[in-house]
N, C-alpha and C. Protein backbone atom coordinates (compact mmCIF):
# COMPACT_ATOMS: atom_id res chain seq x y z
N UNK A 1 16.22 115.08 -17.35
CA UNK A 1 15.33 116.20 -17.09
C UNK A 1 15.78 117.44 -17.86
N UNK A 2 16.97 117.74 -17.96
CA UNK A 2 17.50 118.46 -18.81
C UNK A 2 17.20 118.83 -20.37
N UNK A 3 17.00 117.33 -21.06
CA UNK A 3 16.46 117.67 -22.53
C UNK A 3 14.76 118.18 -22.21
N UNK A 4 14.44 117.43 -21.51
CA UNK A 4 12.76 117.76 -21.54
C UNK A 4 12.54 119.29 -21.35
N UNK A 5 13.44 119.53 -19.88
CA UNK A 5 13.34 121.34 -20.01
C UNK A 5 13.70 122.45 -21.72
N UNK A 6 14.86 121.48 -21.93
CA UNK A 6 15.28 121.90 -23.46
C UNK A 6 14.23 122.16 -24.61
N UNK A 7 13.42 120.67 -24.20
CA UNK A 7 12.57 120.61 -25.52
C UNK A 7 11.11 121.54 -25.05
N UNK A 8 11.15 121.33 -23.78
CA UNK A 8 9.86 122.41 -23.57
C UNK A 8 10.11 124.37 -24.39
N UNK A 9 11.21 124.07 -23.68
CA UNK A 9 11.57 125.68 -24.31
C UNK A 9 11.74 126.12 -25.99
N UNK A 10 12.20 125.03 -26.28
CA UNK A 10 11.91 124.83 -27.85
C UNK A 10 10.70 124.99 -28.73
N UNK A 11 10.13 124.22 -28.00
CA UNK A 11 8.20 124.13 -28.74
C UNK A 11 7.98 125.41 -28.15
N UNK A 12 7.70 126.23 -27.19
CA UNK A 12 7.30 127.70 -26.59
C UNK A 12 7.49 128.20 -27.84
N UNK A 13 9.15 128.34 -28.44
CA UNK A 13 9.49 129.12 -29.34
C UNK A 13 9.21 128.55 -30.91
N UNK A 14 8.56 128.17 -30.92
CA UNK A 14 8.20 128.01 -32.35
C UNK A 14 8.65 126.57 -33.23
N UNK A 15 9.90 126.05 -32.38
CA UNK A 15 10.82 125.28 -33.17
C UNK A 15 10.13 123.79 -32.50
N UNK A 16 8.97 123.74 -32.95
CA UNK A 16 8.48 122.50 -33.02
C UNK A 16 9.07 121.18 -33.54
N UNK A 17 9.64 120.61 -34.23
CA UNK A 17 10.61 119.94 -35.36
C UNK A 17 11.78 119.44 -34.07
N UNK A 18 12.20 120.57 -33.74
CA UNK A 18 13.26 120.11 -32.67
C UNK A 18 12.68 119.60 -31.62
N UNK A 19 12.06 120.54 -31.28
CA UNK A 19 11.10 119.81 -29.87
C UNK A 19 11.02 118.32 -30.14
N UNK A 20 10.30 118.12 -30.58
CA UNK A 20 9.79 116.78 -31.35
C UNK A 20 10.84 115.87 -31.21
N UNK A 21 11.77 116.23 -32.04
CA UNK A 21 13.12 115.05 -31.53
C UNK A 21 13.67 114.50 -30.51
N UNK A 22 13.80 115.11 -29.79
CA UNK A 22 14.08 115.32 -28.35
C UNK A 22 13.50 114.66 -27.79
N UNK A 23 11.48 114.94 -27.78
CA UNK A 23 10.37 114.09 -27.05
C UNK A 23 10.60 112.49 -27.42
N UNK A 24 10.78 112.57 -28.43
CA UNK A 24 11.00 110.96 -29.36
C UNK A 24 12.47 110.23 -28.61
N UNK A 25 13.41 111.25 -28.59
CA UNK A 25 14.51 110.68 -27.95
C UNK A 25 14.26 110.23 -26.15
N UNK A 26 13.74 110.85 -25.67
CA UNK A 26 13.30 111.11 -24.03
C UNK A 26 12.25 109.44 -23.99
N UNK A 27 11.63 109.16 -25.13
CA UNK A 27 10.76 108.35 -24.97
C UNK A 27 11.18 107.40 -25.59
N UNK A 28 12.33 107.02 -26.21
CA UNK A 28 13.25 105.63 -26.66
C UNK A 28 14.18 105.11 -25.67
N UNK A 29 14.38 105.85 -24.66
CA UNK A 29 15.56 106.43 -23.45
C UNK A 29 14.71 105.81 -22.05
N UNK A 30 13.34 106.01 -22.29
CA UNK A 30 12.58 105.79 -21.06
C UNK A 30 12.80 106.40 -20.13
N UNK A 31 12.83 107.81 -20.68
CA UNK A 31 13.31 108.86 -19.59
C UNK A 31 11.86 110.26 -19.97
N UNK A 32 11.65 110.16 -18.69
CA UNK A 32 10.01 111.18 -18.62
C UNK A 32 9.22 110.44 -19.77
N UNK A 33 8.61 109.31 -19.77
CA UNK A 33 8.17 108.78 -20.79
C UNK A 33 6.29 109.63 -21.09
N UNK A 34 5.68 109.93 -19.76
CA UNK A 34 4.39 110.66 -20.50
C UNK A 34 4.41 111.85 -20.54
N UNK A 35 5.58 112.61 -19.95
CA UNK A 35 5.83 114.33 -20.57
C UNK A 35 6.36 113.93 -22.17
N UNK A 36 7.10 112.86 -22.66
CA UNK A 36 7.27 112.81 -24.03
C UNK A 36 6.14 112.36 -24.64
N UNK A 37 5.24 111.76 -24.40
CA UNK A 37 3.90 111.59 -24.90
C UNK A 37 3.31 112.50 -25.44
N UNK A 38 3.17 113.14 -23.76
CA UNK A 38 2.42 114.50 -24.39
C UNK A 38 2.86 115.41 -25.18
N UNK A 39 4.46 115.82 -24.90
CA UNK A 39 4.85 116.50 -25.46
C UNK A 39 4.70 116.92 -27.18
N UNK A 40 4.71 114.75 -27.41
CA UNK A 40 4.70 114.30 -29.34
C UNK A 40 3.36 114.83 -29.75
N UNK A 41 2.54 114.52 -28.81
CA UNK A 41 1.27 115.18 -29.25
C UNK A 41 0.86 116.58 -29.67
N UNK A 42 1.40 117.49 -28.50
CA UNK A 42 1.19 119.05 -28.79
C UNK A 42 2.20 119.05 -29.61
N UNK A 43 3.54 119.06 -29.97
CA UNK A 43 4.57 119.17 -31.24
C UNK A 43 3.27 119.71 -32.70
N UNK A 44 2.42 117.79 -32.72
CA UNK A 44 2.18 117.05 -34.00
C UNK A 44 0.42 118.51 -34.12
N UNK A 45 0.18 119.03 -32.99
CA UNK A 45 -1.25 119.29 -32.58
C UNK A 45 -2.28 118.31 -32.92
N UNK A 46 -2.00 117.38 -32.12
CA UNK A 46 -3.07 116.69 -32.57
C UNK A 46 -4.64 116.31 -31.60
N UNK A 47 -4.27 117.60 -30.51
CA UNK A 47 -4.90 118.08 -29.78
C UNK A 47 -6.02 118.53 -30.53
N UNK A 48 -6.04 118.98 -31.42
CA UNK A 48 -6.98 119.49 -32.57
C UNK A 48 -7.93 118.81 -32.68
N UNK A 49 -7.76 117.42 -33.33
CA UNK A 49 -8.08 116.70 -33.62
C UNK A 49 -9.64 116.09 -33.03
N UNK A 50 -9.87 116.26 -31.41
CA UNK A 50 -10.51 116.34 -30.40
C UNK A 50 -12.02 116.89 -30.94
N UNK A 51 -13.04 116.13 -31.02
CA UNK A 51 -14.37 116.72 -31.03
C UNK A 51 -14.51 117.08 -29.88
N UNK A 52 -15.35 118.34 -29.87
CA UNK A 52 -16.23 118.81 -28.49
C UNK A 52 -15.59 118.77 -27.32
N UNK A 53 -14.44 119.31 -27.22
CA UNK A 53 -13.36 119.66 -26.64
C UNK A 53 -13.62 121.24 -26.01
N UNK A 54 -13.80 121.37 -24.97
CA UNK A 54 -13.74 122.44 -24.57
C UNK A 54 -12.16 123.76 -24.49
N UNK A 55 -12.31 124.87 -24.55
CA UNK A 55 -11.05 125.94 -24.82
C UNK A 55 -10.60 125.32 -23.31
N UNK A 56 -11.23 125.35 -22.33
CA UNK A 56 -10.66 125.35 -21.12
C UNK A 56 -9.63 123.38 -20.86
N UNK A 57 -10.06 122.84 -21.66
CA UNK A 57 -9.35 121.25 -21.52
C UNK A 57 -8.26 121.65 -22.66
N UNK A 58 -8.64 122.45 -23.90
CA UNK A 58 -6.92 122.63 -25.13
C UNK A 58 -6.08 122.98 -24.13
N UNK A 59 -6.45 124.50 -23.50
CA UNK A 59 -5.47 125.07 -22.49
C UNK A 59 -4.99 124.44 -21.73
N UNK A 60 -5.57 123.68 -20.98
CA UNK A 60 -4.72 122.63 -19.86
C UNK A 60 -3.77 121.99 -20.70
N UNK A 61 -4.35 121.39 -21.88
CA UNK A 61 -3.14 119.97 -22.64
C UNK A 61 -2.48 120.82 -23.11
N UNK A 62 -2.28 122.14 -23.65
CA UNK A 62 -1.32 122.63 -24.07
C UNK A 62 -0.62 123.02 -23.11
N UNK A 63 -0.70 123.30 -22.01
CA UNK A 63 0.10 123.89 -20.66
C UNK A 63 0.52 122.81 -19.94
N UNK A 64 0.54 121.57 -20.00
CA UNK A 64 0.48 120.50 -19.02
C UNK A 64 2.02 120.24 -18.87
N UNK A 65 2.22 120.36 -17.97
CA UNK A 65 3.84 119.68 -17.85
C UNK A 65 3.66 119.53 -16.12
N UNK A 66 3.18 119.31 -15.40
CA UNK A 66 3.30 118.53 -14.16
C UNK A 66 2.96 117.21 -14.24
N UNK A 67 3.29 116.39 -14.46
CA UNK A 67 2.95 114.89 -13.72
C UNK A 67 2.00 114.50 -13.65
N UNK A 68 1.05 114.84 -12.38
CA UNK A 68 -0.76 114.66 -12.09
C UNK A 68 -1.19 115.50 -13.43
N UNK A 69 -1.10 116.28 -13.96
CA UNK A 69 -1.63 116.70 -14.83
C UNK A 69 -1.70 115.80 -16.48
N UNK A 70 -0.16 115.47 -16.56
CA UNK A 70 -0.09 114.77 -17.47
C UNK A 70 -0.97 113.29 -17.70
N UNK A 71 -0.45 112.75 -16.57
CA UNK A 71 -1.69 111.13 -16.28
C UNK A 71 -3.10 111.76 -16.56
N UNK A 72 -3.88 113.20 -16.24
CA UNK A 72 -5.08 113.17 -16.23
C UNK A 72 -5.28 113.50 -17.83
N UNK A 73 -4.36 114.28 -18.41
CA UNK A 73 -4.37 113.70 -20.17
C UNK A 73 -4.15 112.65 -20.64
N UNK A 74 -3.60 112.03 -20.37
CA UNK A 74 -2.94 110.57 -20.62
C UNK A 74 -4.39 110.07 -20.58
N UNK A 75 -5.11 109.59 -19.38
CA UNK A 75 -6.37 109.11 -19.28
C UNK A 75 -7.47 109.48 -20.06
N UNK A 76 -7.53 111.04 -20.42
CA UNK A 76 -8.37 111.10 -20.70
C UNK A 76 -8.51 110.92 -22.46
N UNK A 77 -6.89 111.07 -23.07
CA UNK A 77 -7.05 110.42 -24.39
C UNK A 77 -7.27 109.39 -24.59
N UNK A 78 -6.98 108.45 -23.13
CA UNK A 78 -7.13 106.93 -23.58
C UNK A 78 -8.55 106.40 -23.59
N UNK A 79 -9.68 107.43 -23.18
CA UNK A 79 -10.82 107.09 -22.91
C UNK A 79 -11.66 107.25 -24.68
């Protein structure tokens, strides 16, 4: 739980690259495996990517770090 807090605070500050490593490490480790999901995703923005995406669903996936929140991204990329 420790790197994930690490790497959250990382990406805040700009240092995406690091973040990133970390998420990749957390998710080879099988440790917080869909906060590193998500995490690889916002790093890469590939949140972007998203047609017809509403401001109010970026904001959530970019803010998401609870759990229930994460599964309801998780789901809804997988759809």
């Amino acid at each position: 739980m420790e790197w994930l807090n690490e790497a959250i605070v990382l990406e805040k500050k700009g240092q995406r690259e690091k973040a990133s490593r970390i998420y990749h490490k957390l998710l080879s480790l099988g440790q917080s495996p869909l906060q590193a999901k998500i995490g690889i995703i916002r790093t890469r923005h590939e949140w972007v990517k998203f047609e017809g995406v509403s401001l109010e669903n970026k904001l959530f996936f970019q803010e998401a770090q609870g759990e229930r929140q994460i599964q309801e991204i998780e789901r809804w990329l997988i759809k």
